[in-house]
C-alpha atoms as a PDB file:
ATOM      1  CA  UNK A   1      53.133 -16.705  39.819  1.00  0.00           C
ATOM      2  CA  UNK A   2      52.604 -17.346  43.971  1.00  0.00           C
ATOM      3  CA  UNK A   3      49.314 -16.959  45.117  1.00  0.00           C
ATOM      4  CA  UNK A   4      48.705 -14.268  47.734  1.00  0.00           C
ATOM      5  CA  UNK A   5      47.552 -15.326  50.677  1.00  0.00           C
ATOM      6  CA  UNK A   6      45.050 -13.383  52.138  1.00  0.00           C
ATOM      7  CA  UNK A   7      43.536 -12.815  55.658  1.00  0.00           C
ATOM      8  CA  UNK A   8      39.795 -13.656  54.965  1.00  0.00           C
ATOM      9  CA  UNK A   9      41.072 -17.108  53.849  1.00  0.00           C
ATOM     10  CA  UNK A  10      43.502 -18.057  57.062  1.00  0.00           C
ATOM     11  CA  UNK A  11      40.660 -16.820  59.689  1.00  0.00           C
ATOM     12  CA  UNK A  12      37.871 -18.209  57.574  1.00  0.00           C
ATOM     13  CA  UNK A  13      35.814 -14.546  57.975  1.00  0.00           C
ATOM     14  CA  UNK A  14      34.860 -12.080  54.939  1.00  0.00           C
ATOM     15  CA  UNK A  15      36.121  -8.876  57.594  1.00  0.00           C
ATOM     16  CA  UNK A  16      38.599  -7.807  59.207  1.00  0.00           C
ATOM     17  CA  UNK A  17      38.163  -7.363  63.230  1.00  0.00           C
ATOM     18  CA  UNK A  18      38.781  -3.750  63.053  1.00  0.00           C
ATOM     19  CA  UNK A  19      40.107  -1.082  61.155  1.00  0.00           C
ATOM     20  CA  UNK A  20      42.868   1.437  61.936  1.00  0.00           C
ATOM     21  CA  UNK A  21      44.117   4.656  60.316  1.00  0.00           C
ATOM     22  CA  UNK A  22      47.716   4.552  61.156  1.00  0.00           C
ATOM     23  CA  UNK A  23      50.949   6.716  61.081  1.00  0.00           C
ATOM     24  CA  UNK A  24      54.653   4.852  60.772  1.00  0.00           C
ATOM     25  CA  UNK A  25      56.763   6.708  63.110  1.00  0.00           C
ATOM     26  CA  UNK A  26      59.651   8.878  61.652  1.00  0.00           C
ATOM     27  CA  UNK A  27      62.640   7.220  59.696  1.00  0.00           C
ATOM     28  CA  UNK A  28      60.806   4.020  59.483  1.00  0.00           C
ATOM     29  CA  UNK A  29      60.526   2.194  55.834  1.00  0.00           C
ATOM     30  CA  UNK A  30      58.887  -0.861  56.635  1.00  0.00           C
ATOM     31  CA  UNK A  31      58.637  -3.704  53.643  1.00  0.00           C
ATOM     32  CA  UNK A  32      55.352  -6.203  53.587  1.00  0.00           C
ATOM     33  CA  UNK A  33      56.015  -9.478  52.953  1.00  0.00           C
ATOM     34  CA  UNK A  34      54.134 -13.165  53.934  1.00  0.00           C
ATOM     35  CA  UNK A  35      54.869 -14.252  57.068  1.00  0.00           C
ATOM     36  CA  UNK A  36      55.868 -10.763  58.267  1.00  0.00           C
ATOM     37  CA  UNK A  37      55.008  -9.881  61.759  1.00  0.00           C
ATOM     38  CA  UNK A  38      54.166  -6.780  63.664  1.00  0.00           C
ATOM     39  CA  UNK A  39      53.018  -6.546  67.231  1.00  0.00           C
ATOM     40  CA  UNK A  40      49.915  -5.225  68.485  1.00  0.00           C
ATOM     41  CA  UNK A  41      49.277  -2.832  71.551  1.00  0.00           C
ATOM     42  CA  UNK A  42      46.813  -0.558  73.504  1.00  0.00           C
ATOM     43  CA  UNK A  43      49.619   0.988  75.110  1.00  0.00           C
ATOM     44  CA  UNK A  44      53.054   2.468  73.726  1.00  0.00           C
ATOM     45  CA  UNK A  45      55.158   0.758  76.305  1.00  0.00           C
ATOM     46  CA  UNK A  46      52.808  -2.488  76.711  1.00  0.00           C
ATOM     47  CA  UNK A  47      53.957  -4.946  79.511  1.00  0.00           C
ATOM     48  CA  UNK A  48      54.918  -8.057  77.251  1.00  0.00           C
ATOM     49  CA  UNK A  49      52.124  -9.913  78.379  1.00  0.00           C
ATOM     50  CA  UNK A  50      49.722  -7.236  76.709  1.00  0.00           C
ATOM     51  CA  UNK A  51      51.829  -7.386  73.432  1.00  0.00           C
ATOM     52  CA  UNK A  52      50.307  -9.219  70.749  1.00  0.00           C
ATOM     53  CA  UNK A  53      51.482 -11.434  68.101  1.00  0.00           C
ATOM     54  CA  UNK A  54      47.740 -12.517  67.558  1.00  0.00           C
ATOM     55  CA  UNK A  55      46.683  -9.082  65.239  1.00  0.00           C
ATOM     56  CA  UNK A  56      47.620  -9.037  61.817  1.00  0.00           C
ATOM     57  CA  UNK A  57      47.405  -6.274  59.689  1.00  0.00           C
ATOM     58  CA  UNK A  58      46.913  -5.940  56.093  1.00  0.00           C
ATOM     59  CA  UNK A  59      47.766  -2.547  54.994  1.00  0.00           C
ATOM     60  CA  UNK A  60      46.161  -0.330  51.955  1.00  0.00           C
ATOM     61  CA  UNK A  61      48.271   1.151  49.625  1.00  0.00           C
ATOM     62  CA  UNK A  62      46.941   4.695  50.630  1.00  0.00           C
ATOM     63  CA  UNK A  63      44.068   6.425  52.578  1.00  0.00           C
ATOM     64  CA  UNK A  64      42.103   6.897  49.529  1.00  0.00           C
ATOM     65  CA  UNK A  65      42.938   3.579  47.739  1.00  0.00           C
ATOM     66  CA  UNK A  66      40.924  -0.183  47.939  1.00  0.00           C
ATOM     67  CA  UNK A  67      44.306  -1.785  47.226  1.00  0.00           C
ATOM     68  CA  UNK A  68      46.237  -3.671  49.490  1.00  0.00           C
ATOM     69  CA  UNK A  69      49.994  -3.860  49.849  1.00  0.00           C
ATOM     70  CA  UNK A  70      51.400  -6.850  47.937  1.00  0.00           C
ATOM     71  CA  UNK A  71      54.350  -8.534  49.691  1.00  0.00           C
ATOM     72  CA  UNK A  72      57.847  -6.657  48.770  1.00  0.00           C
ATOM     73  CA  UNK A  73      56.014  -3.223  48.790  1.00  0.00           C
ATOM     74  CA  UNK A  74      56.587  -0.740  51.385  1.00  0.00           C
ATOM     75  CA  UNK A  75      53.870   0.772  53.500  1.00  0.00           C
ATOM     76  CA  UNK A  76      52.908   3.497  52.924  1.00  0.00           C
ATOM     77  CA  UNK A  77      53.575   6.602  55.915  1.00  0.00           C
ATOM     78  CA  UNK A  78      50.297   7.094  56.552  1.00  0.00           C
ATOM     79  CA  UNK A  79      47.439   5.148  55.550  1.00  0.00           C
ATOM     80  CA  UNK A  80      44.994   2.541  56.649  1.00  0.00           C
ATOM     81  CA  UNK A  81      44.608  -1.137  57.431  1.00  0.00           C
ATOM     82  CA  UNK A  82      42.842  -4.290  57.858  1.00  0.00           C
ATOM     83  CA  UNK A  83      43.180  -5.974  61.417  1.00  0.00           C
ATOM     84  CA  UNK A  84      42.692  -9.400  62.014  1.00  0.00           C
ATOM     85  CA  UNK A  85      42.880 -11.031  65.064  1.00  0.00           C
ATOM     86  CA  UNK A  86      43.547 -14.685  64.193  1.00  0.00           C
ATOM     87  CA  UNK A  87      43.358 -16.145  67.651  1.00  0.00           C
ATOM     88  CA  UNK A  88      40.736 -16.895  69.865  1.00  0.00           C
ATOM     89  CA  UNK A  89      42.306 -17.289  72.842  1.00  0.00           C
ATOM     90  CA  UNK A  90      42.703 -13.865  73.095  1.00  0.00           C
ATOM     91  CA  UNK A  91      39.486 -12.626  71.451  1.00  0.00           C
ATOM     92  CA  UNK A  92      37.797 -12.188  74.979  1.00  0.00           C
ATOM     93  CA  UNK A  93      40.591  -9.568  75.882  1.00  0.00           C
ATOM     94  CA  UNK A  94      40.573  -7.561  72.616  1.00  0.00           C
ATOM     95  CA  UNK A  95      37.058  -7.705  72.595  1.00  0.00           C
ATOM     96  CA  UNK A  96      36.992  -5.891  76.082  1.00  0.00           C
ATOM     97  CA  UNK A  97      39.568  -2.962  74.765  1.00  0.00           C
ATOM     98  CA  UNK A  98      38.445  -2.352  71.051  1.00  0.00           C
ATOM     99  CA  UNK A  99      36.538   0.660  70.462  1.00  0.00           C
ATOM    100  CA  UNK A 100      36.076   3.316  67.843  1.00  0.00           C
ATOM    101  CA  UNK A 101      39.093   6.043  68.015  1.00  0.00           C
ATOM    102  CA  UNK A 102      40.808   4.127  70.646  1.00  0.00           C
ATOM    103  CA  UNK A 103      44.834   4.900  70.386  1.00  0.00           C
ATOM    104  CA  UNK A 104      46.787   1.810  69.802  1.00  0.00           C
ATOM    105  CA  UNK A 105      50.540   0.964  68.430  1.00  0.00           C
ATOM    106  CA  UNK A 106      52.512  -1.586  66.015  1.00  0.00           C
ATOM    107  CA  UNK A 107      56.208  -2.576  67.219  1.00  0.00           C
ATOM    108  CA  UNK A 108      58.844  -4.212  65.506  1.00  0.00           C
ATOM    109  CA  UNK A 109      59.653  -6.584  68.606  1.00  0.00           C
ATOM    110  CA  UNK A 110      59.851  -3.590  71.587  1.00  0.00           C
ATOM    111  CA  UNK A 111      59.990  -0.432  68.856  1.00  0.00           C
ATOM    112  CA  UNK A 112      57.170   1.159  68.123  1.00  0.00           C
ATOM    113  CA  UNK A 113      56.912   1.821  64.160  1.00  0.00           C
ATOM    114  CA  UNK A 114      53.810   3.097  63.875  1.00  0.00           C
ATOM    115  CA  UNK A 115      50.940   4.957  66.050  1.00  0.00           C
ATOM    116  CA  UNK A 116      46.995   3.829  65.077  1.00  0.00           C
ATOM    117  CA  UNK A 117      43.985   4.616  65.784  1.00  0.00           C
ATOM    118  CA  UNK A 118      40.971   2.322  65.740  1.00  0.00           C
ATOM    119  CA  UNK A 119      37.733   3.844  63.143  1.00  0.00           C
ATOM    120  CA  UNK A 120      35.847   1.318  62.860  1.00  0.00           C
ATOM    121  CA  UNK A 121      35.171  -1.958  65.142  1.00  0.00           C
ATOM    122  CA  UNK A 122      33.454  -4.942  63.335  1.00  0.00           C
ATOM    123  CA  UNK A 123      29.444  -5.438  64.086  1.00  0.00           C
ATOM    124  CA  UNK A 124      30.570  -8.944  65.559  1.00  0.00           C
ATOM    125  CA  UNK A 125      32.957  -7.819  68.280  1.00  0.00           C
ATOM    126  CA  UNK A 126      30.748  -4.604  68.689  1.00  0.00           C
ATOM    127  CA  UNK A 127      27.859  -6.553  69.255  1.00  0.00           C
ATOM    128  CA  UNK A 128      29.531  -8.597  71.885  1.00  0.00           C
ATOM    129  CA  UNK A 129      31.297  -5.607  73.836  1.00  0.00           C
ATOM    130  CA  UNK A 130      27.440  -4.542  74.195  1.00  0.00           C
ATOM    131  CA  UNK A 131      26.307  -7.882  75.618  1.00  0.00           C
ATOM    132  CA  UNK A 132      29.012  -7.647  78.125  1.00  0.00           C
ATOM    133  CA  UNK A 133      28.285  -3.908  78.865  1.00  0.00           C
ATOM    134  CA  UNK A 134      24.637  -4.724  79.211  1.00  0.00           C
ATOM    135  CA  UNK A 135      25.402  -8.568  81.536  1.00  0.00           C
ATOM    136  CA  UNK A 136      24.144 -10.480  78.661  1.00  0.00           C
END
């Protein structure tokens, strides 16, 4: 049997950055497998430099369930998911945009595939957005 590789152990954290609640966009069946990759954006037509390769999801088998996908499931239509960002090169720019029930998107390259919206913002990255807010 593989071992599944999960998020907390590549970034070294016990939570995800954020959370979203998400919705795949019509006739879109999308498959989860390792080394998939989705992009991340703020805006549904992002320039490319604000698309990001850097925020990996790890989708829940439902809205109601704890599970996650396993690779070679499909995601569900609607549903939620884990989002990690796993560089932190970029962390200073996410952490400037990520808020509770911001709109954001996932694209498969320029197509979006599904439309988010943040619920919940980790303490860590919430706690810094107020430092900055406040010039701490």
């Amino acid at each position: 049997m593989k071992k599944i590789i999960n998020m907390k152990d590549v970034v070294d954290r016990d939570y995800p950055d954020f959370i979203i609640k998400y919705e795949l966009t019509e006739a879109v069946q999308l498959s989860f497998f390792p080394g998939c990759i989705l992009n991340f954006a703020y805006d549904v037509s992002p320039i490319i430099e604000e698309t990001f390769y850097d925020v990996f999801p790890e989708f829940y088998q439902g809205i109601t369930s704890m599970q996650l996908v396993r690779p070679g499931e499909s995601i569900p239509n609607k549903g939620m998911a884990d989002m990690w960002i796993v560089s932190k090169r970029n962390i200073d720019f996410h952490q400037a945009r990520l808020f509770e029930n911001r709109k954001c998107y996932l694209l498969n390259g320029s197509h979006v595939v599904a439309k988010c919206r943040v619920i919940k913002v980790s303490r860590e990255i919430s706690k810094s957005q107020l430092q900055l807010n406040h010039g701490s």
